[in-house]
C-alpha atoms as a PDB file:
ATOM      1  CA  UNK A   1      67.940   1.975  96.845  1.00  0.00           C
ATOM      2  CA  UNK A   2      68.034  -1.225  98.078  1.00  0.00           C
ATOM      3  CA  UNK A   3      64.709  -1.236  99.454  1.00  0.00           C
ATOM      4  CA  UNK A   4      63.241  -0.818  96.384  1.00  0.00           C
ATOM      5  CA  UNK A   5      64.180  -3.725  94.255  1.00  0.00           C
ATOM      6  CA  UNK A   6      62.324  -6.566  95.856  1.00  0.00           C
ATOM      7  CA  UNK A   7      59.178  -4.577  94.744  1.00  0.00           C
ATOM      8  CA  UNK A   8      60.255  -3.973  91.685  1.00  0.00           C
ATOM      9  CA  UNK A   9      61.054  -7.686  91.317  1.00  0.00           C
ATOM     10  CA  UNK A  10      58.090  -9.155  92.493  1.00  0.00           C
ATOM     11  CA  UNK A  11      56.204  -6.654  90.803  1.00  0.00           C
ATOM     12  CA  UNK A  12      57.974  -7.857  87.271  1.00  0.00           C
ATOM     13  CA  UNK A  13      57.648 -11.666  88.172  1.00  0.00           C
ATOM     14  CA  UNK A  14      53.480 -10.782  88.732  1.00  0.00           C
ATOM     15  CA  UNK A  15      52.917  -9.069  85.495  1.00  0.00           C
ATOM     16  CA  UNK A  16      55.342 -11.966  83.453  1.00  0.00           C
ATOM     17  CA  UNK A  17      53.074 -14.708  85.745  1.00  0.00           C
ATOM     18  CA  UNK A  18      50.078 -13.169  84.714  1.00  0.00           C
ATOM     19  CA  UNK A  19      51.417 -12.710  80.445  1.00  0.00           C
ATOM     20  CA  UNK A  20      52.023 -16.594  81.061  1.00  0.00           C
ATOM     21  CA  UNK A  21      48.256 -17.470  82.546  1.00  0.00           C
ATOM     22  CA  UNK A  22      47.202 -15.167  80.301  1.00  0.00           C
ATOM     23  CA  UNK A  23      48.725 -17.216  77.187  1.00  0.00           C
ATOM     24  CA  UNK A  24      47.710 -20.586  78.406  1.00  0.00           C
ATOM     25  CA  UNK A  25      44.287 -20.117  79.201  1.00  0.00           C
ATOM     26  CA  UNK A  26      43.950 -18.224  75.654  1.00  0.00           C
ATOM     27  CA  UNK A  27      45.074 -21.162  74.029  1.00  0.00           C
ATOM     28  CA  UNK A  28      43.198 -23.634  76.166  1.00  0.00           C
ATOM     29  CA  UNK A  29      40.306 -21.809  75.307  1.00  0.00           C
ATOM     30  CA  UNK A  30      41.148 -22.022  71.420  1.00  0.00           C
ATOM     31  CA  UNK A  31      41.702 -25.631  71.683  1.00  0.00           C
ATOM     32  CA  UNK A  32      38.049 -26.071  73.090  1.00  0.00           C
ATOM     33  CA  UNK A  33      36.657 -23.679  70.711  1.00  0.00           C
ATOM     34  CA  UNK A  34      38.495 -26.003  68.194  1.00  0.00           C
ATOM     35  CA  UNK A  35      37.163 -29.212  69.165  1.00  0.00           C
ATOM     36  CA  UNK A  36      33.683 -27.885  69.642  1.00  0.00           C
ATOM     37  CA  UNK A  37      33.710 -27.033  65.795  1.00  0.00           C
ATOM     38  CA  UNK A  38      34.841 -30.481  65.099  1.00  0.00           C
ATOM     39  CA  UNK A  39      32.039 -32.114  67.052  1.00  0.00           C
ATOM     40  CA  UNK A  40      29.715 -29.482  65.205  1.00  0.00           C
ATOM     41  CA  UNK A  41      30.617 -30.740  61.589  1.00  0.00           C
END
C-alpha cells in the first residue's frame, strides 16, 4: 500500500545511516588505536 512505503524507506535509510556511523567511527577508532602504538614504540 501506499502508506506503507515511507516507513519502509525511512526505516532502510536508518539502518544504511547507522552501517555508515557504524564504519566511520570503527575506523576512527583504528586510526587512534594506530597512532597510540606509534607513540608507544
Amino acid at each position: 500500500s501506499k502508506d506503507e512505503t515511507p516507513k519502509v524507506l525511512i526505516d532502510f535509510l536508518r539502518l544504511v545511516q547507522r552501517g555508515l556511523h557504524a564504519q566511520i567511527m570503527g575506523n576512527t577508532r583504528k586510526k587512534i588505536d594506530e597512532d597510540e602504538d606509534e607513540e608507544e614504540s
